[in-house]
N, C-alpha and C. Protein backbone atom coordinates (compact mmCIF):
# COMPACT_ATOMS: atom_id res chain seq x y z
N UNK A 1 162.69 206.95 209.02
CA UNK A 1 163.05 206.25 207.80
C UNK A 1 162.96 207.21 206.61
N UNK A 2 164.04 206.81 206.07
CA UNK A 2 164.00 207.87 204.28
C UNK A 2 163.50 207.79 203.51
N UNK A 3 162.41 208.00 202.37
CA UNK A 3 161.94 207.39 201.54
C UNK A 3 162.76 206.90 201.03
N UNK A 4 162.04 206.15 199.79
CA UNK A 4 162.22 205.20 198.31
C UNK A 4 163.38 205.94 197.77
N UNK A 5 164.68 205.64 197.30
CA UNK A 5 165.15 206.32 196.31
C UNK A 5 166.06 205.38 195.17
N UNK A 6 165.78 206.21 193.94
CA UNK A 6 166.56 205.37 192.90
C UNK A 6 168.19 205.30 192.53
N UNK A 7 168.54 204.41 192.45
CA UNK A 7 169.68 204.89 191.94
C UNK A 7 170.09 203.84 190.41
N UNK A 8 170.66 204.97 189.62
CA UNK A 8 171.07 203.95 188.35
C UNK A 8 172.22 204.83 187.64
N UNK A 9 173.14 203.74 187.21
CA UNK A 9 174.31 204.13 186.66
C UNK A 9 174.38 204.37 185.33
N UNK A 10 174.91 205.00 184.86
CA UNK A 10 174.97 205.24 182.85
C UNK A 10 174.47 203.78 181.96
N UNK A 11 174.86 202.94 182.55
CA UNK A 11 173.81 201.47 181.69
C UNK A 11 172.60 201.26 181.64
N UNK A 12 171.96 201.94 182.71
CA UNK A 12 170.63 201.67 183.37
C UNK A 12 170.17 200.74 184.22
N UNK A 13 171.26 200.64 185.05
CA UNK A 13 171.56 199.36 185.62
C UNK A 13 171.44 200.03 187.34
N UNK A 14 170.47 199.35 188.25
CA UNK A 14 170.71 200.34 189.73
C UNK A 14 169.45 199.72 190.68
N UNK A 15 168.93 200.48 191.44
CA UNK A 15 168.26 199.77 192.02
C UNK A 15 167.16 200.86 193.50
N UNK A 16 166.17 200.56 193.52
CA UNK A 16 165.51 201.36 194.24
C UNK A 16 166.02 201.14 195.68
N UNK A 17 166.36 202.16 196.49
CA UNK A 17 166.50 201.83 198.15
C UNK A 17 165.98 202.82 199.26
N UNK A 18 165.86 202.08 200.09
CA UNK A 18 165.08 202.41 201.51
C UNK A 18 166.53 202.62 202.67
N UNK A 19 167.28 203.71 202.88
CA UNK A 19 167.83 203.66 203.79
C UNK A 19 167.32 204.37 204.70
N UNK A 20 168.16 204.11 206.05
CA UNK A 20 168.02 205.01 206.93
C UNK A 20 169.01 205.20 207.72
N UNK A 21 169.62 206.40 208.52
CA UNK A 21 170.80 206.60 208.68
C UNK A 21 171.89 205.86 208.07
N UNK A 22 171.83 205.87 206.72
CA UNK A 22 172.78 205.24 205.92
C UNK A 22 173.07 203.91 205.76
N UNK A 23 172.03 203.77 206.21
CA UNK A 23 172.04 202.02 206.37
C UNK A 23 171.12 201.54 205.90
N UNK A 24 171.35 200.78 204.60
CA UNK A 24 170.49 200.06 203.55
C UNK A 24 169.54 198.91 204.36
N UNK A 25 168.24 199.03 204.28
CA UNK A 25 167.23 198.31 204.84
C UNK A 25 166.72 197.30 203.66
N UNK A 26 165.98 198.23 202.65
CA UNK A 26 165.74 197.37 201.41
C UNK A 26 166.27 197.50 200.46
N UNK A 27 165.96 196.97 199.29
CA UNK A 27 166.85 197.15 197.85
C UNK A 27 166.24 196.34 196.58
N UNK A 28 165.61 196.89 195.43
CA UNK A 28 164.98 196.39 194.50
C UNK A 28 165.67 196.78 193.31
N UNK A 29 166.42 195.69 192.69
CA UNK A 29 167.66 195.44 191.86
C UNK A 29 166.88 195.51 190.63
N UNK A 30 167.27 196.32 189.50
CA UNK A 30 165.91 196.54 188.62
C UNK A 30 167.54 197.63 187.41
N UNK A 31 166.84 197.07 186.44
CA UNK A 31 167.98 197.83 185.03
C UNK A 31 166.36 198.58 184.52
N UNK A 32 167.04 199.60 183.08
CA UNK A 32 165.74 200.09 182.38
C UNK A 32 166.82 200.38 181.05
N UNK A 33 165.85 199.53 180.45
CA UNK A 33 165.98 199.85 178.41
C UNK A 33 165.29 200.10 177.58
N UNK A 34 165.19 201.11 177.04
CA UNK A 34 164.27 201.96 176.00
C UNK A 34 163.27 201.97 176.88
N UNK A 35 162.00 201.00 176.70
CA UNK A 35 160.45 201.15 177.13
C UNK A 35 160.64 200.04 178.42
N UNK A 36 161.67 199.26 178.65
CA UNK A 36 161.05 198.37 179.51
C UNK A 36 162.09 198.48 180.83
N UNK A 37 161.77 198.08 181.87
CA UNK A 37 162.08 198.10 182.96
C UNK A 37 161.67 196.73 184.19
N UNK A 38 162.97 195.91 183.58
CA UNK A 38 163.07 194.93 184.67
C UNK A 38 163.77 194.85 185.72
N UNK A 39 162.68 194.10 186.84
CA UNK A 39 162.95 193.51 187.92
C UNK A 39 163.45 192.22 188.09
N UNK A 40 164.43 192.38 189.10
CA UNK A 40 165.45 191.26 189.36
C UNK A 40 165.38 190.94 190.72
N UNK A 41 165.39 190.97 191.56
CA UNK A 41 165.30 190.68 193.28
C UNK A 41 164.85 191.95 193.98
N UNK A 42 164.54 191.88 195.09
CA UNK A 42 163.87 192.24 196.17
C UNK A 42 164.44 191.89 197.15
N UNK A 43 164.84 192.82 198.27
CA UNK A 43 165.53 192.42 199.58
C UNK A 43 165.17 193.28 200.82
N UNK A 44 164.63 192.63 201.95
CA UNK A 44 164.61 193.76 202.61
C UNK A 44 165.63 192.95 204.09
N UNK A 45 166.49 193.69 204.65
CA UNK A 45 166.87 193.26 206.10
C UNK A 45 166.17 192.51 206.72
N UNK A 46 166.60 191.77 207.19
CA UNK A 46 166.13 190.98 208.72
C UNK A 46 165.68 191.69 209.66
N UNK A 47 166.14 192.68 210.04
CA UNK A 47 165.80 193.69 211.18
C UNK A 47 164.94 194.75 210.73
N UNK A 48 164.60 194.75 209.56
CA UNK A 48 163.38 195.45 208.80
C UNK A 48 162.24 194.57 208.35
N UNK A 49 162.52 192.97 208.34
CA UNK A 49 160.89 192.61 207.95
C UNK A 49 159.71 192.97 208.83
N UNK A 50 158.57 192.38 207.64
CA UNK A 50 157.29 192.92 208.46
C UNK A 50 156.84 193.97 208.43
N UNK A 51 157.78 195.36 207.94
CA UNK A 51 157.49 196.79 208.26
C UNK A 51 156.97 197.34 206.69
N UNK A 52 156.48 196.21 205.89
CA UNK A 52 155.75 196.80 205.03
C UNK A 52 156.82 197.58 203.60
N UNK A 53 158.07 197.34 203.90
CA UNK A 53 159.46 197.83 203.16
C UNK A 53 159.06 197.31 201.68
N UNK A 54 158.77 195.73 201.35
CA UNK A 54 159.21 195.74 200.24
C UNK A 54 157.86 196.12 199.08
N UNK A 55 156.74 196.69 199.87
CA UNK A 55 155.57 196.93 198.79
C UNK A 55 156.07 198.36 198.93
N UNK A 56 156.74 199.24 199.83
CA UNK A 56 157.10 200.43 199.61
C UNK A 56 158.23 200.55 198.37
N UNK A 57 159.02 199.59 197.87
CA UNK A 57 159.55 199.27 197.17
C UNK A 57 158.95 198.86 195.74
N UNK A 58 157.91 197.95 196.54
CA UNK A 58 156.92 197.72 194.71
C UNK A 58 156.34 199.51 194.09
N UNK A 59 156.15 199.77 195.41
CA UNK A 59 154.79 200.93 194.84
C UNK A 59 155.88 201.70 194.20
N UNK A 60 157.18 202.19 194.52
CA UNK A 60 158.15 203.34 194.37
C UNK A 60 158.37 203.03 192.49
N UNK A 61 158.44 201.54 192.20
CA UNK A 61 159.06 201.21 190.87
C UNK A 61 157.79 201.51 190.28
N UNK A 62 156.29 200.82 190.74
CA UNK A 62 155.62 201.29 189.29
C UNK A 62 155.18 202.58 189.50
N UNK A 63 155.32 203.39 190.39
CA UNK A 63 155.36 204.52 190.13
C UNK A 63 156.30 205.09 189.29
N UNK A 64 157.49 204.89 189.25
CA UNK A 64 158.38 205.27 188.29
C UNK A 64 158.26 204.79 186.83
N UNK A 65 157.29 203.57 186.56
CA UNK A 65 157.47 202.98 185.38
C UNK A 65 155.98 203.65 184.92
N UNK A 66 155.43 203.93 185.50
CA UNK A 66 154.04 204.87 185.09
C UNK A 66 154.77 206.38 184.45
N UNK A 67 155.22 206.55 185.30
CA UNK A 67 155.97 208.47 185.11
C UNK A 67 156.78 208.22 183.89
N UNK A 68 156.89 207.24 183.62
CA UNK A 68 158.21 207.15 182.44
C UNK A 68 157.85 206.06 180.91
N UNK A 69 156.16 205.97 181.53
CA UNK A 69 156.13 205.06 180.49
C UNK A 69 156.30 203.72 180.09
N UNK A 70 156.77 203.12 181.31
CA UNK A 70 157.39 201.72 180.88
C UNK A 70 157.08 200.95 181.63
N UNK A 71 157.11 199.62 180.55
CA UNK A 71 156.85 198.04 180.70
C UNK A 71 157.63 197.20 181.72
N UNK A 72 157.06 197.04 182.89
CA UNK A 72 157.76 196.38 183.54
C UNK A 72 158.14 194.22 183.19
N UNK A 73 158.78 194.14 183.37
CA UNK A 73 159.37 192.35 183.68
C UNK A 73 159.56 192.22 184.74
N UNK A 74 158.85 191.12 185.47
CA UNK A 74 158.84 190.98 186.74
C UNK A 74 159.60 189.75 186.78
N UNK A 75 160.85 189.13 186.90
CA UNK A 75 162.11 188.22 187.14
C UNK A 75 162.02 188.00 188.29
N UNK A 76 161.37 188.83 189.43
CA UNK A 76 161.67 189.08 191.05
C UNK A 76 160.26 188.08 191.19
N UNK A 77 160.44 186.99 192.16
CA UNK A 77 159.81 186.73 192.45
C UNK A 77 158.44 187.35 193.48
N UNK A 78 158.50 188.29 194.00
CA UNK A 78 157.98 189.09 194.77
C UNK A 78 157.39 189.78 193.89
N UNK A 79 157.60 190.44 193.25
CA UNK A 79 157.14 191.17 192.12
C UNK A 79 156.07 190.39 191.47
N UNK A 80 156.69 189.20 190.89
CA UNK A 80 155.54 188.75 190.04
C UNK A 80 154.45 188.08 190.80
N UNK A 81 154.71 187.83 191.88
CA UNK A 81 153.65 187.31 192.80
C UNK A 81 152.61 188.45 192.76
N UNK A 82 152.86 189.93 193.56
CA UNK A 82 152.28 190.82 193.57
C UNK A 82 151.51 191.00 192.64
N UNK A 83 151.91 191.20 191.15
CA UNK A 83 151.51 191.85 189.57
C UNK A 83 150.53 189.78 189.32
N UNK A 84 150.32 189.09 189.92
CA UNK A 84 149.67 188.07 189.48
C UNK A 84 148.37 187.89 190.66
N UNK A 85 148.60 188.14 191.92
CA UNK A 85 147.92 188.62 192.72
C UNK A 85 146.61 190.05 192.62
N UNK A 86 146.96 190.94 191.30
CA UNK A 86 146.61 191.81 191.64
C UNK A 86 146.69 192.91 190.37
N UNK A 87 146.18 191.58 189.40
CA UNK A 87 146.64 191.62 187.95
C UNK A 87 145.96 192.99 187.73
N UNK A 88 144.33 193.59 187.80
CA UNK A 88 143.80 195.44 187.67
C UNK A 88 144.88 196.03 187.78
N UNK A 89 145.45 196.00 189.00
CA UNK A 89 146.23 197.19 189.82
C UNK A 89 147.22 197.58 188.79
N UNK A 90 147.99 196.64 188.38
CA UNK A 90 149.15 196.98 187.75
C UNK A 90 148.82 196.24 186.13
N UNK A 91 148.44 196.68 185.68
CA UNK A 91 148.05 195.99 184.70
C UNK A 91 148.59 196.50 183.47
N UNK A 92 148.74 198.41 183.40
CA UNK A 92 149.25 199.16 182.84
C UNK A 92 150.88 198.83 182.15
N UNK A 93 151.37 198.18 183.16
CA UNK A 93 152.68 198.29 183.42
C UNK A 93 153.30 197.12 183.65
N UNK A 94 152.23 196.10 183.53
CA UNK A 94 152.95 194.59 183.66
C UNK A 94 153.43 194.14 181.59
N UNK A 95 154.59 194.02 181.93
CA UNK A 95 154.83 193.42 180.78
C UNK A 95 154.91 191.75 180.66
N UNK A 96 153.76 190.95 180.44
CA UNK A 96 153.20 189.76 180.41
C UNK A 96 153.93 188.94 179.31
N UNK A 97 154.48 189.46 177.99
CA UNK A 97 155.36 188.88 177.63
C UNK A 97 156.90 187.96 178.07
N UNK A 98 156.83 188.67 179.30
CA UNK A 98 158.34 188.36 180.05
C UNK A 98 157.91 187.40 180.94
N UNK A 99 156.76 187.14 181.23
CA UNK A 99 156.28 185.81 181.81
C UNK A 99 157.12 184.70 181.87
């Protein structure tokens, strides 16, 4: 399996993914403006659940929103479960306004 990778287009509009042999497993649909960086869905394959994909997916974004400074919005239900679950961990980087 390939790691985490980002992808985003000139809007800031893109999305973190997990392929492997070219074949999209997960996918965390996520834009970024000025300071903040929201989350929108979470997906991982059918033939990939269970394998631990979509926290490899959580960890990949706030790692990126740490490196860059920014406020996450958690819209993704998965997400905000996680960041409410586990409010220390990410605490830096939860933007609670977007509640």
């Amino acid at each position: 399996m390939e790691d985490v990778k980002l992808s985003l287009n000139e809007k800031g509009q893109g999305a973190f993914l997990i392929l492997e042999d070219a074949k999209q497993l997960g996918e965390m649909v996520v834009s970024v403006s000025g300071t903040n960086l929201t989350v929108y869905h979470t997906e991982v394959s059918p033939e990939a659940e269970g394998k631990g994909l979509a926290k490899e997916l959580l960890k990949a974004m706030v790692g990126y929103a740490r490196k860059n400074g920014l406020k996450v919005t958690a819209l993704c239900p998965y997400v905000h479960a996680q960041f409410k679950r586990h409010p220390d961990e990410y605490a830096d980087v939860w933007n609670r306004d977007g509640e």
